[in-house]
Protein backbone atom coordinates (compact mmCIF):
# COMPACT_ATOMS: atom_id res chain seq x y z
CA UNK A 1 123.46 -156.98 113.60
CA UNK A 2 121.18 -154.46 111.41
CA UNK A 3 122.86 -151.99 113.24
CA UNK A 4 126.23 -153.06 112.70
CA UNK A 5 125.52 -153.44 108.99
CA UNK A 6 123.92 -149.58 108.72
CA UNK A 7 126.72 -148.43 110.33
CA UNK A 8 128.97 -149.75 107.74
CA UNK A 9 127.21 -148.90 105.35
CA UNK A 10 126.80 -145.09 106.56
CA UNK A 11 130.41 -145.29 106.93
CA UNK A 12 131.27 -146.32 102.97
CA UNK A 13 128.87 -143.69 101.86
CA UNK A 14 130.57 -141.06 103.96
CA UNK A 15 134.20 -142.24 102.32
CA UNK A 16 132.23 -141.98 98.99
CA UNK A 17 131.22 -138.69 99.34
CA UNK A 18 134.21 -137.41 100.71
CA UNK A 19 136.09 -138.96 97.90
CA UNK A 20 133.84 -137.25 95.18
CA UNK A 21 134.53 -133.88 96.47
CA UNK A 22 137.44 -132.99 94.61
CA UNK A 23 136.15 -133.87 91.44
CA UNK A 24 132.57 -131.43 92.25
CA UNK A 25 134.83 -128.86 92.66
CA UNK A 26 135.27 -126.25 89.38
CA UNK A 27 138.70 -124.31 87.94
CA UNK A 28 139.17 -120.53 87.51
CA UNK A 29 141.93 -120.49 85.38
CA UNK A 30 142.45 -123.74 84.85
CA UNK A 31 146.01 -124.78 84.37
CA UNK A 32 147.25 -126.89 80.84
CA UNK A 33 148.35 -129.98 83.02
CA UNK A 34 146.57 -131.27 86.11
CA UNK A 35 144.89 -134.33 87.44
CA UNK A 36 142.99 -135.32 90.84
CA UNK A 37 144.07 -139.30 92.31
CA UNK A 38 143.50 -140.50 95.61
CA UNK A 39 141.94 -137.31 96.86
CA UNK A 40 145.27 -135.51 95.86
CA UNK A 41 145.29 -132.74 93.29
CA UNK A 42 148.26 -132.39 91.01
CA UNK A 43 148.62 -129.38 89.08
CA UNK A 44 151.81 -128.15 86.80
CA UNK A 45 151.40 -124.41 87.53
CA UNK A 46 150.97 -121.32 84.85
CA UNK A 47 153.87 -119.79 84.24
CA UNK A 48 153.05 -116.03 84.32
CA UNK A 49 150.76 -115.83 86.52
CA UNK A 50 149.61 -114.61 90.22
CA UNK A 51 146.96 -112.74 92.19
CA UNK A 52 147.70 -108.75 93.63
CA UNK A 53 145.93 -105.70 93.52
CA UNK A 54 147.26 -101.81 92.73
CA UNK A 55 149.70 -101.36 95.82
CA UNK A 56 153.15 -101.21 95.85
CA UNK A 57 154.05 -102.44 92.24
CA UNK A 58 151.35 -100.63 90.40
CA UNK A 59 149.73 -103.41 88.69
CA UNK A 60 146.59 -105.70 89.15
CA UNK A 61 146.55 -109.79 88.00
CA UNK A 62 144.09 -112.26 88.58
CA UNK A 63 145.17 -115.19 86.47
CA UNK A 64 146.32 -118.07 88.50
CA UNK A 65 145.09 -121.16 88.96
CA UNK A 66 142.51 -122.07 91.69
CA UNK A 67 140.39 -124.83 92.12
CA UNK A 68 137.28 -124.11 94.41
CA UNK A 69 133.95 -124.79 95.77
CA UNK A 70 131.02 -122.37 97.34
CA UNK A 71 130.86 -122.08 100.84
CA UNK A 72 128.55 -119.84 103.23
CA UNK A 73 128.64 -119.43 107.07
CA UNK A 74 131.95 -120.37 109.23
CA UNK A 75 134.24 -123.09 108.71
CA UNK A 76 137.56 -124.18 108.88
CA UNK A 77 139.65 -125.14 105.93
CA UNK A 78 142.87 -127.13 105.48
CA UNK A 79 145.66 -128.60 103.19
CA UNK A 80 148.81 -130.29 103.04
CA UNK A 81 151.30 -128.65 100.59
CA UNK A 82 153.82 -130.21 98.69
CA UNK A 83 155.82 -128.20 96.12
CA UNK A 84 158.77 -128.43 93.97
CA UNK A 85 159.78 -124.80 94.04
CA UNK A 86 161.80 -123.22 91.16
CA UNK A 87 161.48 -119.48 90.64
CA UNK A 88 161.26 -116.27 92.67
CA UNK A 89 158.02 -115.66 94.11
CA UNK A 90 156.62 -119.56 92.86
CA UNK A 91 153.85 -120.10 95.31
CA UNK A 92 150.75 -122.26 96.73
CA UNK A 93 147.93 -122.64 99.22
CA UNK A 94 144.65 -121.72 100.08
CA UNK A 95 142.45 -118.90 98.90
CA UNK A 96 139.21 -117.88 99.98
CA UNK A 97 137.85 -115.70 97.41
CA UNK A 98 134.41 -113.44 97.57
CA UNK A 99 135.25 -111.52 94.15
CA UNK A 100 138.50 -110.19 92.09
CA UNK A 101 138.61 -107.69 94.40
CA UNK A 102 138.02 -108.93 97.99
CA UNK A 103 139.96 -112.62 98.67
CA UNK A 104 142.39 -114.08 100.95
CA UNK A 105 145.22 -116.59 99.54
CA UNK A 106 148.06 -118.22 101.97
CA UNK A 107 150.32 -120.72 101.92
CA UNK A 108 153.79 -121.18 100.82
CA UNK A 109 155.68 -118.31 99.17
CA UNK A 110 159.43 -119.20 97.71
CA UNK A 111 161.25 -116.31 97.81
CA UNK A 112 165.48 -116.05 97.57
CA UNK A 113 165.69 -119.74 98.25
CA UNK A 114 163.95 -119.08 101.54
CA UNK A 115 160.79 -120.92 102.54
CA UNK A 116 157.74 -118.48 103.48
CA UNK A 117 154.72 -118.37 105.23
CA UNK A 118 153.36 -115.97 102.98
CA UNK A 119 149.47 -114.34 103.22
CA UNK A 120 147.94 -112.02 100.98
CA UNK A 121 144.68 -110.04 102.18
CA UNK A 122 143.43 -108.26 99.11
CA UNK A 123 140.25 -105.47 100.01
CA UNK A 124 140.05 -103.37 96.91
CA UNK A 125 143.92 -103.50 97.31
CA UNK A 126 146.72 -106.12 98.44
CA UNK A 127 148.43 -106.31 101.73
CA UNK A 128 151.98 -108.93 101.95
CA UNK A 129 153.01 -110.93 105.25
CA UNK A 130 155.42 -113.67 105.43
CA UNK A 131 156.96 -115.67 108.36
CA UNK A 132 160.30 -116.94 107.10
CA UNK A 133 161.18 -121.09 108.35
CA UNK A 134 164.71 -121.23 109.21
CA UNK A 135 164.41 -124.99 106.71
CA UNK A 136 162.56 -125.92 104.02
CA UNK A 137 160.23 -129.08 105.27
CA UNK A 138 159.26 -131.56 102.81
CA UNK A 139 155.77 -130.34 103.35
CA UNK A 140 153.27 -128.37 104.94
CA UNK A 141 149.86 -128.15 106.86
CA UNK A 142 148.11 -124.80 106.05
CA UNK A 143 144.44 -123.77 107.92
CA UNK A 144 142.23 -121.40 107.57
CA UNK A 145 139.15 -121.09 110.11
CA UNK A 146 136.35 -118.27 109.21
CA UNK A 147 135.09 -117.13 112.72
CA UNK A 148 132.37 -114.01 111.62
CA UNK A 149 134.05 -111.20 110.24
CA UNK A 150 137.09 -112.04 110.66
CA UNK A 151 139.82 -115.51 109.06
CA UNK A 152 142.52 -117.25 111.62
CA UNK A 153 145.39 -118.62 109.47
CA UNK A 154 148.17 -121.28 111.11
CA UNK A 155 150.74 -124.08 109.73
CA UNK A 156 151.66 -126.75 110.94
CA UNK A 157 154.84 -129.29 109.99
CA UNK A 158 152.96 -132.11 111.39
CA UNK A 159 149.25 -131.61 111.20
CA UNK A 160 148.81 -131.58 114.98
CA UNK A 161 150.73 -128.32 117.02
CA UNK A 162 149.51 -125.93 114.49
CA UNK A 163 150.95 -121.77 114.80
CA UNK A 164 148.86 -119.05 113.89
CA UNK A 165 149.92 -116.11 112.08
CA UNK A 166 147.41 -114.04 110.55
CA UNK A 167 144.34 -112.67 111.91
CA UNK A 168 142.46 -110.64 109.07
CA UNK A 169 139.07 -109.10 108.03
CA UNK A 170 136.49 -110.64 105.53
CA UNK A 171 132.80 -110.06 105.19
CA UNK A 172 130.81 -112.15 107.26
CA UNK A 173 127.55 -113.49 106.35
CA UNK A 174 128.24 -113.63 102.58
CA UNK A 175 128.86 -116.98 100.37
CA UNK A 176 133.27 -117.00 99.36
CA UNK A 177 134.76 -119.64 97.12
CA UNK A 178 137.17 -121.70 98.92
CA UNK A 179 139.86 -123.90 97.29
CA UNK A 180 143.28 -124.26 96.35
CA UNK A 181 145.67 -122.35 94.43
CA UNK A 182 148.99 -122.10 92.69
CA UNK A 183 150.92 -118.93 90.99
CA UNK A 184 154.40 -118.83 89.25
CA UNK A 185 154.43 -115.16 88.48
CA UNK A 186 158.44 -114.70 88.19
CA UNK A 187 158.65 -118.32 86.91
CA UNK A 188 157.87 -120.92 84.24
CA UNK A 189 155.89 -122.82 86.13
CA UNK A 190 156.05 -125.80 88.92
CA UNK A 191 154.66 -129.19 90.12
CA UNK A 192 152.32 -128.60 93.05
CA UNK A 193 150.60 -130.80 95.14
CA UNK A 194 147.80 -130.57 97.53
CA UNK A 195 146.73 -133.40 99.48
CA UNK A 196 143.93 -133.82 102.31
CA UNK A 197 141.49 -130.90 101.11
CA UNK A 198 139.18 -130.64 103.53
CA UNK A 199 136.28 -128.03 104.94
CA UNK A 200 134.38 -128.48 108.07
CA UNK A 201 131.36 -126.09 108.81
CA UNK A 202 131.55 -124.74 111.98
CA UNK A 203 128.42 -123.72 113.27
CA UNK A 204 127.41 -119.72 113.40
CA UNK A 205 128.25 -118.05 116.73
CA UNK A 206 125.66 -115.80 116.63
CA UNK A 207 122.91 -117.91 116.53
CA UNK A 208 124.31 -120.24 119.18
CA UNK A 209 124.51 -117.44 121.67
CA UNK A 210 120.64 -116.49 120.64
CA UNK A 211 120.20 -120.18 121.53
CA UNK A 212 121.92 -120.16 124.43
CA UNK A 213 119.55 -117.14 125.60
CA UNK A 214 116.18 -118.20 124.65
């Protein structure tokens, strides 16, 4: 019975903590209008604004809103997205940030009426990928897993058969912010939603292979 009874208790103190997590997290740029209810986070994105570096169009902006916590070692990281898309280029997701030069943000890029799977890798300056859905789903899964030096990025439509398309570089062994974020840079601005935040340390691969050997 004691047993029982700890294990319920364990249980509601795990669903406490997990429910606190969104509101431990901190802004950079916080947007005008948002609010965080039943572990969702609603924003109203800032028109104006986006994240790129120098190539291609010349220009560097880092004024969008993201909504992170600090996370070392490995882990993987994923969100449902749910967006009500207006304006060229209006987009949301994940970013995984070390500074305003070196970060990672993908997720769902609206481009020509077309729905993207859109990545930007930004060292020093910003790379552009996108993987175009033939329709635009209601919603979407978006992952990231940090494996060492390196970030695996999939979707999913369904949270379960996930595809991966991006493999990319990132400093390993250093502490990134992680989080979710929104950018309206050819627009005035949208409702997004992110629901299901969640980040789940992996453990190092290094060290398990020096365990494995000694």
């Amino acid at each position: 019975m004691k047993k029982i009874l700890w294990t319920v208790v364990s249980l509601i103190s795990m669903q406490t903590v997990s429910a606190q997590t969104l509101e431990k997290m901190q802004w950079f740029n916080e947007p005008a209008k948002w609010e965080i209810k039943d572990k969702t986070l609603t924003m109203f994105v800032t028109p104006q604004t986006d994240y790129w570096r120098i190539s291609h169009y010349g220009f560097t902006v880092d004024d969008a809103p993201f909504y992170y916590g600090n996370y070392g070692g490995e882990f993987e990281v994923k969100v449902k997205l749910t967006g009500n898309y207006k304006a060229r280029f209006d987009q949301m997701g994940l970013m995984i940030r070390t500074d305003q030069e070196n970060y990672i943000k993908t997720g769902v890029e609206f481009v020509d009426g077309k729905f993207n799977v859109s990545t930007v890798v930004t060292h020093k300056v910003s790379d552009w990928s996108v993987t175009t859905l033939e329709k635009v789903p209601p919603f979407i899964w978006i992952k990231a897993v940090r494996k060492l030096d390196a970030v695996e990025i999939f979707y999913s439509l369904d949270d379960v058969n996930y595809v991966m398309t991006r493999n990319c570089p990132l400093q390993d062994n250093h502490p990134v912010m992680v989080g979710m974020m929104a950018a309206s840079p050819d627009g005035q601005g949208f409702e997004a939603k992110f629901d299901n935040f969640t980040v789940k340390h992996l453990p190092d691969e290094r060290r398990l292979q020096w365990l494995k050997s000694h």
